[in-house]
PDB file of N, CA and C in Angstrom:
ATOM      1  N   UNK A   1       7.271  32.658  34.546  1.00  0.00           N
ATOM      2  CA  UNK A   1       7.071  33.622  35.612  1.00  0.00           C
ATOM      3  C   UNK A   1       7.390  32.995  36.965  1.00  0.00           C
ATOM      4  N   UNK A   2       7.726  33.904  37.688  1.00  0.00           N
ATOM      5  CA  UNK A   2       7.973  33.421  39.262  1.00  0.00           C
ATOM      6  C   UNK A   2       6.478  33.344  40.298  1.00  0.00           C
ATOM      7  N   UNK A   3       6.397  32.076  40.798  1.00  0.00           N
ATOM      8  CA  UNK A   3       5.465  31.888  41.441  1.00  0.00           C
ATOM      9  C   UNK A   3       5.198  33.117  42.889  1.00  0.00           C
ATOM     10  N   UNK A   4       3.882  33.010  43.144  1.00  0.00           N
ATOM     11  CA  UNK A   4       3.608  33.608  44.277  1.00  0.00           C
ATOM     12  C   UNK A   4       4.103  33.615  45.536  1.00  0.00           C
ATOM     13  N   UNK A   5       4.632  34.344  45.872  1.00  0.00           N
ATOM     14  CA  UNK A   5       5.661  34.714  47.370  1.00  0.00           C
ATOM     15  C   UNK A   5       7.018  34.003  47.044  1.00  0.00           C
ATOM     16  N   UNK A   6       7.248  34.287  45.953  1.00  0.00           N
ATOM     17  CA  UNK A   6       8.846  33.869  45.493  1.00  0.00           C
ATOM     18  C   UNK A   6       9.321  34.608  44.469  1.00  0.00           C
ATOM     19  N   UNK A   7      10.881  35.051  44.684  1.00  0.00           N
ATOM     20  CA  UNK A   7      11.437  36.542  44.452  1.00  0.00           C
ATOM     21  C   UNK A   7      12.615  35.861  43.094  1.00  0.00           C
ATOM     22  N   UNK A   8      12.603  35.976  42.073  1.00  0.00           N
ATOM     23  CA  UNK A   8      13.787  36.092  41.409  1.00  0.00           C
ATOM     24  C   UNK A   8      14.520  36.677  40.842  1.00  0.00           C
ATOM     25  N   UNK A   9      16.100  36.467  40.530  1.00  0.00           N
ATOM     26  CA  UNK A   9      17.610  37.226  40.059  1.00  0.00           C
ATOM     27  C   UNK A   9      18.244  37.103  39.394  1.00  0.00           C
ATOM     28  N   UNK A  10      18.193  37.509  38.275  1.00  0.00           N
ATOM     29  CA  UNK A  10      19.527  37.342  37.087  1.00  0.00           C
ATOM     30  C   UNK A  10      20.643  37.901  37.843  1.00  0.00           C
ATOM     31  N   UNK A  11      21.619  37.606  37.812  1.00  0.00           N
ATOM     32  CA  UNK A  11      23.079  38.231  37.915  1.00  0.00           C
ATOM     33  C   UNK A  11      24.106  37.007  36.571  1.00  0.00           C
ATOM     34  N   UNK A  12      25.289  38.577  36.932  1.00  0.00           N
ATOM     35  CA  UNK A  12      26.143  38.229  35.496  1.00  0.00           C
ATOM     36  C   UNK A  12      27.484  37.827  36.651  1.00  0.00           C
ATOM     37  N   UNK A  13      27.951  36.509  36.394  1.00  0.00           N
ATOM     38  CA  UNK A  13      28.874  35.939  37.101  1.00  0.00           C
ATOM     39  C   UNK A  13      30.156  36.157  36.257  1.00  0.00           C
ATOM     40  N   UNK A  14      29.956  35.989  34.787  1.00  0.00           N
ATOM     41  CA  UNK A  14      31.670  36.471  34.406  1.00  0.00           C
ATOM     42  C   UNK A  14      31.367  36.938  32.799  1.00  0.00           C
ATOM     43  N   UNK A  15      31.970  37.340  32.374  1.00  0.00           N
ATOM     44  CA  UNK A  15      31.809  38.134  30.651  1.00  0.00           C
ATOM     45  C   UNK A  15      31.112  39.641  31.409  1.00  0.00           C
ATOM     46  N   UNK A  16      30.801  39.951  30.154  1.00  0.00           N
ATOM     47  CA  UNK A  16      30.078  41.484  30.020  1.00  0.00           C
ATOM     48  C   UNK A  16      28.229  41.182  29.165  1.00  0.00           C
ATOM     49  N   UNK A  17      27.684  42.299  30.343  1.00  0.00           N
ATOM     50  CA  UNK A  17      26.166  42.410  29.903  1.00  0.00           C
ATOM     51  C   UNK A  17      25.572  43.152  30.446  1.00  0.00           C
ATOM     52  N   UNK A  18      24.531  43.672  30.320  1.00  0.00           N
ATOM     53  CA  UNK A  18      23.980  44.723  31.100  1.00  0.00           C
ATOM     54  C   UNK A  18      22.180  44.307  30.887  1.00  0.00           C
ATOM     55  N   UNK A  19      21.894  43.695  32.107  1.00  0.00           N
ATOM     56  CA  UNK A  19      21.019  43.150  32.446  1.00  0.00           C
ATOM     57  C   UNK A  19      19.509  44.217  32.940  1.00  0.00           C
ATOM     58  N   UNK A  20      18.404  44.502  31.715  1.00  0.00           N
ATOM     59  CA  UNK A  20      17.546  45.501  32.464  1.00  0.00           C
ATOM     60  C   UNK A  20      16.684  45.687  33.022  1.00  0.00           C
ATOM     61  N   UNK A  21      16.372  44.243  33.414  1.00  0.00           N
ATOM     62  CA  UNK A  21      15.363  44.008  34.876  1.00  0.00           C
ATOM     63  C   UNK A  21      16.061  42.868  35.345  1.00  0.00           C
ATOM     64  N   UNK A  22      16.908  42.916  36.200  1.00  0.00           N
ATOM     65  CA  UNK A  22      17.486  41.969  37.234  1.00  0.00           C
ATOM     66  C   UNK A  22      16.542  40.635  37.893  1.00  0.00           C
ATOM     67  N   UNK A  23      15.074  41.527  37.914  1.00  0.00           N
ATOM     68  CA  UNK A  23      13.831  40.707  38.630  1.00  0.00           C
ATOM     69  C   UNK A  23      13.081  39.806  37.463  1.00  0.00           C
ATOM     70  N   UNK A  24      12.855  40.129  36.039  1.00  0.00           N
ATOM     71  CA  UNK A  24      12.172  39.868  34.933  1.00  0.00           C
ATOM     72  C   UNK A  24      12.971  37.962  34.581  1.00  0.00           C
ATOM     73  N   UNK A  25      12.076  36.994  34.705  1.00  0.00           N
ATOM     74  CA  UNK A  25      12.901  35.826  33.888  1.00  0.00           C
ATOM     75  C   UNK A  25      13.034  36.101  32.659  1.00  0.00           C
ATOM     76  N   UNK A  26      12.085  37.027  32.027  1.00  0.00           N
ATOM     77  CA  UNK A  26      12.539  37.446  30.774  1.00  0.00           C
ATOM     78  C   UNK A  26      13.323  38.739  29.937  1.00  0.00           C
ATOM     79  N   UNK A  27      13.713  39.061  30.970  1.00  0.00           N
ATOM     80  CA  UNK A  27      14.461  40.313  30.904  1.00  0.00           C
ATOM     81  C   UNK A  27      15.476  40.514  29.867  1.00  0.00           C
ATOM     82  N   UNK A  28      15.743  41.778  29.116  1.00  0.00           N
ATOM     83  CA  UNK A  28      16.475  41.968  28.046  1.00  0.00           C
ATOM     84  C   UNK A  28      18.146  42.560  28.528  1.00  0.00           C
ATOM     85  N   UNK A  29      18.372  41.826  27.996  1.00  0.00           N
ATOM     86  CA  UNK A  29      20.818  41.621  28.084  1.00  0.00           C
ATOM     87  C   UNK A  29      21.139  42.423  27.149  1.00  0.00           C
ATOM     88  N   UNK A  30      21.802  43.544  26.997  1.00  0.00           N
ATOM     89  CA  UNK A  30      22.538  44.001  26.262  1.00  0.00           C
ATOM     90  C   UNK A  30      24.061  44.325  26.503  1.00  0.00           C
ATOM     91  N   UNK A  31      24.647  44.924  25.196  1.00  0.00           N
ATOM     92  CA  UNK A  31      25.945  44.883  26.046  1.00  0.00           C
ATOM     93  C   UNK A  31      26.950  43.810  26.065  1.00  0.00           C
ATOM     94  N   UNK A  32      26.616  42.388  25.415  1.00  0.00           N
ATOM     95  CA  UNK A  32      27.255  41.506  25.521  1.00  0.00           C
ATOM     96  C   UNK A  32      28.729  41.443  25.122  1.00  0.00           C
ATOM     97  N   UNK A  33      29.474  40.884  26.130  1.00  0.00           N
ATOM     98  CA  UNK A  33      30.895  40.923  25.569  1.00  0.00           C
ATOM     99  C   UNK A  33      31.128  39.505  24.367  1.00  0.00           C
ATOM    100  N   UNK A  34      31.891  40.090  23.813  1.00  0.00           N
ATOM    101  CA  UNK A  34      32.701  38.885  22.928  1.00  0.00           C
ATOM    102  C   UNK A  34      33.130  37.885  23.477  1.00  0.00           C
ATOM    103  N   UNK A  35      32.745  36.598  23.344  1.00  0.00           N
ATOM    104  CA  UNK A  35      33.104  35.301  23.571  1.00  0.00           C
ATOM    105  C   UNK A  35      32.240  35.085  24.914  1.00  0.00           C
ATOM    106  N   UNK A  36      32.002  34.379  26.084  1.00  0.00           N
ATOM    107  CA  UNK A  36      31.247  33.352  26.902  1.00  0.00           C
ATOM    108  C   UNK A  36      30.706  34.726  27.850  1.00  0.00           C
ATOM    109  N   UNK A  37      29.755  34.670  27.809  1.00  0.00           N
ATOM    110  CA  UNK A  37      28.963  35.291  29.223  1.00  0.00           C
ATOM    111  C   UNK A  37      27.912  35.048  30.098  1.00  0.00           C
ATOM    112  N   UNK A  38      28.435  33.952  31.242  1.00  0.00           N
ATOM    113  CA  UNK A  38      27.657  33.562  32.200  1.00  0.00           C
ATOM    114  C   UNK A  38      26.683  33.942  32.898  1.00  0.00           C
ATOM    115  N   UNK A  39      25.555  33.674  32.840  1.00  0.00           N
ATOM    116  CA  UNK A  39      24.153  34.510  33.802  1.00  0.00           C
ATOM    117  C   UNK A  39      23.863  33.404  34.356  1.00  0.00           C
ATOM    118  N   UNK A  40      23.352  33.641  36.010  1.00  0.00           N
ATOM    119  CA  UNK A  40      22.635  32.891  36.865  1.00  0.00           C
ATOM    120  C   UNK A  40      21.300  33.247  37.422  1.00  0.00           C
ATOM    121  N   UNK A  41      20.473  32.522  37.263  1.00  0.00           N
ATOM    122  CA  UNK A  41      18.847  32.708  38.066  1.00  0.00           C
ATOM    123  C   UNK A  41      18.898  32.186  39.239  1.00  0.00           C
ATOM    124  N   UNK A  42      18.847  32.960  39.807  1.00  0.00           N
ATOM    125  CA  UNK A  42      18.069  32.457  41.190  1.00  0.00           C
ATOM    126  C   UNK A  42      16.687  32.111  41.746  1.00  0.00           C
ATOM    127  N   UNK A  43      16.224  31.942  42.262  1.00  0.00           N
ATOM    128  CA  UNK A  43      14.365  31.911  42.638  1.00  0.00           C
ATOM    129  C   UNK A  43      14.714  31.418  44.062  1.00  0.00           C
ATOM    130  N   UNK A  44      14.162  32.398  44.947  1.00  0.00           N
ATOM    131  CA  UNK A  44      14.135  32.203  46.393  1.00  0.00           C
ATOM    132  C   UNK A  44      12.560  32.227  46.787  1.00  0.00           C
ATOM    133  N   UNK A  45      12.332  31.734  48.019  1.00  0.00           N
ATOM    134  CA  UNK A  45      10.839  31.265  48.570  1.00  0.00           C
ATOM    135  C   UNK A  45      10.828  30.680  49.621  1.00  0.00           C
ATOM    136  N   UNK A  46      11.560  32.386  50.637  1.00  0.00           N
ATOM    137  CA  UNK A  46      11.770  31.875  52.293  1.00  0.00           C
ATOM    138  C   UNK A  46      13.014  31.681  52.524  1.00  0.00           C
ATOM    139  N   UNK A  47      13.212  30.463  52.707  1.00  0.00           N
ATOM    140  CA  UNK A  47      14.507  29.864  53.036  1.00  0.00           C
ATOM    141  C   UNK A  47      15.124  29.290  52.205  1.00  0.00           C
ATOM    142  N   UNK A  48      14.092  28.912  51.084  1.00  0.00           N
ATOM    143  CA  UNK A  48      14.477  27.632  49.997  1.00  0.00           C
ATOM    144  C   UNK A  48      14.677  28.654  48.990  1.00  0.00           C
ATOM    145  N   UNK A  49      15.876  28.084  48.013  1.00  0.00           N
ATOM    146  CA  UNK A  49      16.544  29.078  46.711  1.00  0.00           C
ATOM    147  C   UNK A  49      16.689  27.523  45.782  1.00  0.00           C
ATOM    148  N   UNK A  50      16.904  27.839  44.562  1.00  0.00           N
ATOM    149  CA  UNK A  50      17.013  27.192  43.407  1.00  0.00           C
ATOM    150  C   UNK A  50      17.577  28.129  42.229  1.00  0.00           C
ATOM    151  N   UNK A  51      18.369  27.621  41.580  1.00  0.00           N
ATOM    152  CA  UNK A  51      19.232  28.117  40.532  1.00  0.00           C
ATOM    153  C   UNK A  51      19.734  27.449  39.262  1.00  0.00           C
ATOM    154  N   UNK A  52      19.597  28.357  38.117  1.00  0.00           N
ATOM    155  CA  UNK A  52      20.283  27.721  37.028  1.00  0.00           C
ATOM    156  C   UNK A  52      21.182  28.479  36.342  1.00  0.00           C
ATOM    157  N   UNK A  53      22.040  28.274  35.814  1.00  0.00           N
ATOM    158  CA  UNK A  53      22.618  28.983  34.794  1.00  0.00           C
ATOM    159  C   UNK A  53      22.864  29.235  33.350  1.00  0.00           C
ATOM    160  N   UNK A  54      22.842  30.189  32.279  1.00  0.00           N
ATOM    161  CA  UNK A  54      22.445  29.944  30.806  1.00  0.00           C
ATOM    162  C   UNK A  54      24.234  30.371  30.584  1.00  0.00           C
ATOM    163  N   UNK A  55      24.487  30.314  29.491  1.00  0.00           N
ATOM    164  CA  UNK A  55      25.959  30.319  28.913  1.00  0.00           C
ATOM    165  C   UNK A  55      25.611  31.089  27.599  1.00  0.00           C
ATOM    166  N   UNK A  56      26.035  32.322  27.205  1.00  0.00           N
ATOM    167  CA  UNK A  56      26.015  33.136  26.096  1.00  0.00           C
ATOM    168  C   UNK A  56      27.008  33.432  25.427  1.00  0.00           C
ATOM    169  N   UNK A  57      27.469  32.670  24.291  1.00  0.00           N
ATOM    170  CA  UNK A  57      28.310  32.847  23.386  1.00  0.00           C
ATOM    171  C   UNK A  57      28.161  33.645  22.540  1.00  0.00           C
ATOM    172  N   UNK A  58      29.112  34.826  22.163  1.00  0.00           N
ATOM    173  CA  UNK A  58      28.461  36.209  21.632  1.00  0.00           C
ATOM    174  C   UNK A  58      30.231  36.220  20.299  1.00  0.00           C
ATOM    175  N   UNK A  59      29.421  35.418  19.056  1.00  0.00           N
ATOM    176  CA  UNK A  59      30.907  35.206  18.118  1.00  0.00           C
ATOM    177  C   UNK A  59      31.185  36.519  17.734  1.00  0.00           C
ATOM    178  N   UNK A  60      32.842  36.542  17.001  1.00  0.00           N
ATOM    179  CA  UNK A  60      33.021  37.490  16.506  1.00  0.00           C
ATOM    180  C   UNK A  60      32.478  37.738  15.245  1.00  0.00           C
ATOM    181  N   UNK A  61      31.813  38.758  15.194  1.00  0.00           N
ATOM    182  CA  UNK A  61      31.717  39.573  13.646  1.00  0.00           C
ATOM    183  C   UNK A  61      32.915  39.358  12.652  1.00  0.00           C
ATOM    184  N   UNK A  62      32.568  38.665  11.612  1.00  0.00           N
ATOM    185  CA  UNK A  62      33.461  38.647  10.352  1.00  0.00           C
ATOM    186  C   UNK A  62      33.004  39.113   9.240  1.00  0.00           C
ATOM    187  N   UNK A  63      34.316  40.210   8.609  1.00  0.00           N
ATOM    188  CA  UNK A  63      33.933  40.912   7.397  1.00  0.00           C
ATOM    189  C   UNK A  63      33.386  39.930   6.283  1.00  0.00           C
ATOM    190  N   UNK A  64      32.654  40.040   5.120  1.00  0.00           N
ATOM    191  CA  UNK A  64      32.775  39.401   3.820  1.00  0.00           C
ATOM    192  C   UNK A  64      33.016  40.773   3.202  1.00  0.00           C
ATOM    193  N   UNK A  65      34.406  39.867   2.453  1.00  0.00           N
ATOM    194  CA  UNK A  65      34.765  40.464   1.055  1.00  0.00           C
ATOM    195  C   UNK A  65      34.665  39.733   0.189  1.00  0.00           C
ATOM    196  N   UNK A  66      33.791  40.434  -1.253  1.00  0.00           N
ATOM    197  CA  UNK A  66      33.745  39.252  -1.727  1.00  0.00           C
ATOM    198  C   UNK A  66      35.111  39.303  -3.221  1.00  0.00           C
ATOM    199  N   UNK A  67      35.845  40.223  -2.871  1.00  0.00           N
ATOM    200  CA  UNK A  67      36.630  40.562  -3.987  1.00  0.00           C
ATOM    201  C   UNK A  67      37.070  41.597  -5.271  1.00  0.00           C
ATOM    202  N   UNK A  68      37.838  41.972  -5.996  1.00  0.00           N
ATOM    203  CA  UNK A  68      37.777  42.841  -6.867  1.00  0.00           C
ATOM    204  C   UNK A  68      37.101  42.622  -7.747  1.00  0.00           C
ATOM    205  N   UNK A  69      36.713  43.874  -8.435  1.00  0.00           N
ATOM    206  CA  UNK A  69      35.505  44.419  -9.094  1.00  0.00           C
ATOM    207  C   UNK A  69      36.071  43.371 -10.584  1.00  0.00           C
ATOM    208  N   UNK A  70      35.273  42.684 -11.522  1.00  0.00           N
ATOM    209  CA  UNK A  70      35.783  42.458 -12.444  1.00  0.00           C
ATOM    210  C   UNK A  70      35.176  42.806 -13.926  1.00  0.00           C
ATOM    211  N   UNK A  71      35.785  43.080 -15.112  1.00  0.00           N
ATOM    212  CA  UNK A  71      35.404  43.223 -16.185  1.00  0.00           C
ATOM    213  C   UNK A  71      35.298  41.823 -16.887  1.00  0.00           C
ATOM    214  N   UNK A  72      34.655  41.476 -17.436  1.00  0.00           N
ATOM    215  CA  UNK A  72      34.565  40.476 -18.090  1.00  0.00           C
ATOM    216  C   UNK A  72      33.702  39.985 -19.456  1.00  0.00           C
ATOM    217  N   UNK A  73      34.540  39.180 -20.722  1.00  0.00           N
ATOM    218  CA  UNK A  73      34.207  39.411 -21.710  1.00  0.00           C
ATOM    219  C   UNK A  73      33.747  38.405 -22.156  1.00  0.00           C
ATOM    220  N   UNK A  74      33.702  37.057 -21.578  1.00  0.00           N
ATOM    221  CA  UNK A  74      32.833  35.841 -21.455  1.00  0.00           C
ATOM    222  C   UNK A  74      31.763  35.566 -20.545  1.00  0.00           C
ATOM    223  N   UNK A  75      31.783  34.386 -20.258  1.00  0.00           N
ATOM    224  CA  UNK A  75      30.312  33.834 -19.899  1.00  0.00           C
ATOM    225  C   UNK A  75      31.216  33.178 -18.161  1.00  0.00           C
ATOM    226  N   UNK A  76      31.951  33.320 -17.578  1.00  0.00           N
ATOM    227  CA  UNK A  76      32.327  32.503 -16.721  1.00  0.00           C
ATOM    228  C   UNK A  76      34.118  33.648 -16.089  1.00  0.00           C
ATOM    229  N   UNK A  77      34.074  32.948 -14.760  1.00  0.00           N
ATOM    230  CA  UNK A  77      35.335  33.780 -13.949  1.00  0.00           C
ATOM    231  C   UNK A  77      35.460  33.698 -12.676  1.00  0.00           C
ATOM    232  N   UNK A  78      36.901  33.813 -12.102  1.00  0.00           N
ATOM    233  CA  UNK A  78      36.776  33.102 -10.680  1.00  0.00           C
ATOM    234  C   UNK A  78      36.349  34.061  -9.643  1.00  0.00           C
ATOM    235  N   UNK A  79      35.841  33.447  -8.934  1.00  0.00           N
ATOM    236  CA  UNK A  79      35.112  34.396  -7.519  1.00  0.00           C
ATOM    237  C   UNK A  79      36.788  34.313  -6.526  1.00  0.00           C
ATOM    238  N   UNK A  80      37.171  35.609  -5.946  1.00  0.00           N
ATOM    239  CA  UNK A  80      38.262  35.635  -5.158  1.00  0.00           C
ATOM    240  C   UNK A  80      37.869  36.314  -3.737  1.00  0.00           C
ATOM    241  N   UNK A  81      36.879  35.618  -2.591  1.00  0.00           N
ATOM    242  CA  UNK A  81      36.425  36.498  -1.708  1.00  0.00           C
ATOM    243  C   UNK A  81      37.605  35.972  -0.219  1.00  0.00           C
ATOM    244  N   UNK A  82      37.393  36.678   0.320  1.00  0.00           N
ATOM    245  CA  UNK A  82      38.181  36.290   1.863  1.00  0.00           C
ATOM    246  C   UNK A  82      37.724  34.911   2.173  1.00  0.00           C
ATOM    247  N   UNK A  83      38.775  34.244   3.165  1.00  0.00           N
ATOM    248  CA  UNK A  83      38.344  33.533   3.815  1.00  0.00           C
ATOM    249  C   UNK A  83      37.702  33.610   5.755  1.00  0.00           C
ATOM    250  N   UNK A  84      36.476  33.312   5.261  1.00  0.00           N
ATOM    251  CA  UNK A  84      36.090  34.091   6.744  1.00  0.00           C
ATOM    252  C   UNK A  84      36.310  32.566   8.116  1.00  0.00           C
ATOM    253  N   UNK A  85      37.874  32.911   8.487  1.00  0.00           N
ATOM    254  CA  UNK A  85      37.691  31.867   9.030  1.00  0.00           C
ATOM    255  C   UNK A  85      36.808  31.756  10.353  1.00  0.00           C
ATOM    256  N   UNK A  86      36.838  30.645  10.780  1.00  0.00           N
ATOM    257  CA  UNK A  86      35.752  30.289  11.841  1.00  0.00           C
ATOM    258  C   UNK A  86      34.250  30.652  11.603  1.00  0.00           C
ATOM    259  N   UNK A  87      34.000  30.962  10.621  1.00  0.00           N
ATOM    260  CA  UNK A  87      32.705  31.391   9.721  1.00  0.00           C
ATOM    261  C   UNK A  87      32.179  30.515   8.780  1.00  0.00           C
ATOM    262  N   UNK A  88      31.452  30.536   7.955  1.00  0.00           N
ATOM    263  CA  UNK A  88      30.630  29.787   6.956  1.00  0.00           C
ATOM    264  C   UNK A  88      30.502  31.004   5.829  1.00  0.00           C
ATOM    265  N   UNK A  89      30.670  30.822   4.671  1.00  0.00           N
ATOM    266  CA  UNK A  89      30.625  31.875   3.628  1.00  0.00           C
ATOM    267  C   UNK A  89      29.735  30.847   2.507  1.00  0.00           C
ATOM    268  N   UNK A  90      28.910  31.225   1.663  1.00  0.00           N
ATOM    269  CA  UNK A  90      27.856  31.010   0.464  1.00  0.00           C
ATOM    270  C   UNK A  90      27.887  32.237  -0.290  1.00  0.00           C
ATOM    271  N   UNK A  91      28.606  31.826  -1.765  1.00  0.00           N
ATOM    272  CA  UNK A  91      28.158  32.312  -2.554  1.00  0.00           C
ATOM    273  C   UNK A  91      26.661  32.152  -3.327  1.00  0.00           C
ATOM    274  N   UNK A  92      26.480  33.355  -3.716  1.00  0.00           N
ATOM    275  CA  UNK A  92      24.395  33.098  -4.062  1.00  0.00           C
ATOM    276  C   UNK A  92      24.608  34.227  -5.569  1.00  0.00           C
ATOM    277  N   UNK A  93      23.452  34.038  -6.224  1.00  0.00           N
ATOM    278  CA  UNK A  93      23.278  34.946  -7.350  1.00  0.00           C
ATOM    279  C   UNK A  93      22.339  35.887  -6.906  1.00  0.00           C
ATOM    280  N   UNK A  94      22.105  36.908  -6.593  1.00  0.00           N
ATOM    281  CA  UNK A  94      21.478  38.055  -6.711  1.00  0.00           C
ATOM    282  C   UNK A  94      20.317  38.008  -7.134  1.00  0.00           C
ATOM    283  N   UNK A  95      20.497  38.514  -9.098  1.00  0.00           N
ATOM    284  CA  UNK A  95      19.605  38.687  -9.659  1.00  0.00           C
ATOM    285  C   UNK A  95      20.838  37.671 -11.236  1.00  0.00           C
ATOM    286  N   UNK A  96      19.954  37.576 -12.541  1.00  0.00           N
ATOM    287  CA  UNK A  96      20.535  36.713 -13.673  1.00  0.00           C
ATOM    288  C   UNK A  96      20.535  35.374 -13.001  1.00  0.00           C
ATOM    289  N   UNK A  97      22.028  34.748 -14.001  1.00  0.00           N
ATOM    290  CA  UNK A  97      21.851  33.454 -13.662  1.00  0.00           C
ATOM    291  C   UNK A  97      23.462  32.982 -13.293  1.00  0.00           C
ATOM    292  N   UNK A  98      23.650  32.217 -13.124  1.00  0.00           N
ATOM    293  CA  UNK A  98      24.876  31.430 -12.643  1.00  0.00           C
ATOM    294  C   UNK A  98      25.335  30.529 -11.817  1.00  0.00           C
ATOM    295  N   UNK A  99      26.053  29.517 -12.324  1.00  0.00           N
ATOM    296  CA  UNK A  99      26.390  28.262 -11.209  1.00  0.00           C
ATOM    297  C   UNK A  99      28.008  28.368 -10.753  1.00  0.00           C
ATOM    298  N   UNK A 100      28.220  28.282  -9.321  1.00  0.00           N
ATOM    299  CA  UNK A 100      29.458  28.190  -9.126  1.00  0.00           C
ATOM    300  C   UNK A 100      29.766  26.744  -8.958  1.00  0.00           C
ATOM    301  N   UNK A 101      31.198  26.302  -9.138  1.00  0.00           N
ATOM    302  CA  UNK A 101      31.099  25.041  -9.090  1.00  0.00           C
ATOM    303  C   UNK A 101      31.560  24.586  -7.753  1.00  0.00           C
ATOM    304  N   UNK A 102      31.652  25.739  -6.872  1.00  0.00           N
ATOM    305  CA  UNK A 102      31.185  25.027  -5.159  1.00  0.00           C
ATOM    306  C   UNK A 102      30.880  26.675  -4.660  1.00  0.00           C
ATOM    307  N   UNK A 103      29.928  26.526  -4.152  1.00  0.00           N
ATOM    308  CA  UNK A 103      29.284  27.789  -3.674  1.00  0.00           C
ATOM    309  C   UNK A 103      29.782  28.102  -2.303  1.00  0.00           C
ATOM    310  N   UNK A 104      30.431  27.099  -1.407  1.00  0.00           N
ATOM    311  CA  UNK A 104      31.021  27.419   0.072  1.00  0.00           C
ATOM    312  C   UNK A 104      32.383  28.008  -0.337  1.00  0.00           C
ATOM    313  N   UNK A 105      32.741  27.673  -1.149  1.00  0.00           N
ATOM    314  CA  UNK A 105      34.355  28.086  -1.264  1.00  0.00           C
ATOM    315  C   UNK A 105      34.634  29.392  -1.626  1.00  0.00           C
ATOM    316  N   UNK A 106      35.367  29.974  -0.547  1.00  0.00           N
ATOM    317  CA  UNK A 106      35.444  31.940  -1.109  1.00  0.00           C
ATOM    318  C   UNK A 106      36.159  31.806  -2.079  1.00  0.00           C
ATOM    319  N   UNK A 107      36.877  30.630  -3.001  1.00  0.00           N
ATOM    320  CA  UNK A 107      37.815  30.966  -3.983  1.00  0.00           C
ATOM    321  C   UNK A 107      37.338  29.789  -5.037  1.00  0.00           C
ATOM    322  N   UNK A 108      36.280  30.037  -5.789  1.00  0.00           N
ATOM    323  CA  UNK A 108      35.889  29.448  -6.503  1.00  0.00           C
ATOM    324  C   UNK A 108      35.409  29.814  -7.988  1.00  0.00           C
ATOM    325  N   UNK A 109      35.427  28.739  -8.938  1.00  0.00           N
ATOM    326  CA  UNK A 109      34.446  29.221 -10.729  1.00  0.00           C
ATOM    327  C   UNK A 109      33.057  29.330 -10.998  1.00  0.00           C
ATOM    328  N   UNK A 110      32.797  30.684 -11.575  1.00  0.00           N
ATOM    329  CA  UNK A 110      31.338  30.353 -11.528  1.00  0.00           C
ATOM    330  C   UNK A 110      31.095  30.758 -12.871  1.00  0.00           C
ATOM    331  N   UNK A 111      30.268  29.932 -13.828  1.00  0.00           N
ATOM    332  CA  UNK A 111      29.804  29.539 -14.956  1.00  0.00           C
ATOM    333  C   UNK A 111      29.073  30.251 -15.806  1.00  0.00           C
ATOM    334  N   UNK A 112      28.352  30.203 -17.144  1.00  0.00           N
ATOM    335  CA  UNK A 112      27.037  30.767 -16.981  1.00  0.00           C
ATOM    336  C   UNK A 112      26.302  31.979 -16.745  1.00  0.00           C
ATOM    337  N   UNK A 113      27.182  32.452 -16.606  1.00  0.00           N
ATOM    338  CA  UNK A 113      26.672  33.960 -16.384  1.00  0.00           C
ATOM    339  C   UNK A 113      26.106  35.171 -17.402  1.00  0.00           C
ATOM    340  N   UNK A 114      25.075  35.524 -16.718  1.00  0.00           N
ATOM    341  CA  UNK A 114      23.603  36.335 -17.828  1.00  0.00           C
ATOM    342  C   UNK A 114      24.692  37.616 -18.076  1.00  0.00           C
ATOM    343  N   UNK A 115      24.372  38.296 -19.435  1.00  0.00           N
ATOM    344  CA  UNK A 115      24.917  39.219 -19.797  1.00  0.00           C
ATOM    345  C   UNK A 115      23.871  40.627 -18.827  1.00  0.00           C
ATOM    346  N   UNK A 116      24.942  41.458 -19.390  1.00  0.00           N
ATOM    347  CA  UNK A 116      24.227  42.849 -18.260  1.00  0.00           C
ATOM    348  C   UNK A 116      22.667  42.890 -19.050  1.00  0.00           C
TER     349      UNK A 116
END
């Protein structure tokens, strides 16, 4: 909180945001643009001001696909999902059982697998 007889200011110096108490240090940003959006605090008290600035990196949204539908008449088959680049992708089991033999890799074998 801002001390007694001292006034403070979010403002948005570059990107996109929409700031809904300008006065609040804790005030809620929406609106954020994609990639860097600069906010500055101010705190004034008279004559004397002080300032910081926060840096908001707002990544892009990446689809997961995890691939075509498959029929299958064994116990094992390859996973064919996108690669989400600049992303992190994990394959996981749901529900049954199964081991892939690398779970980061969108193009990987997975083992073991519980019948329906």
């Amino acid at each position: 909180p801002v001390g007694s007889g001292m006034t403070g200011m979010w403002m948005l110096i570059s990107g996109n945001g929409t700031i809904a108490n300008p006065n609040d240090p804790g005030t809620l940003i929406t609106d954020l643009g994609r990639g860097e959006n600069l906010f500055h605090w101010i705190v004034t008290n008279g004559n004397c001001s002080a300032f910081d600035q926060v840096l908001i990196v707002n990544g892009d949204v990446v689809d997961a696909e995890a691939g075509r539908p498959q029929t299958l008449c064994g116990n094992f088959t390859t996973l064919e999902a996108n690669d989400p680049q600049g992303a992190i992708g994990q394959w996981s089991v749901i529900s049954g059982t199964a081991r892939f033999e690398n779970p980061s890799d969108p193009k990987t074998r997975v083992f073991d697998l519980s019948p329906d």
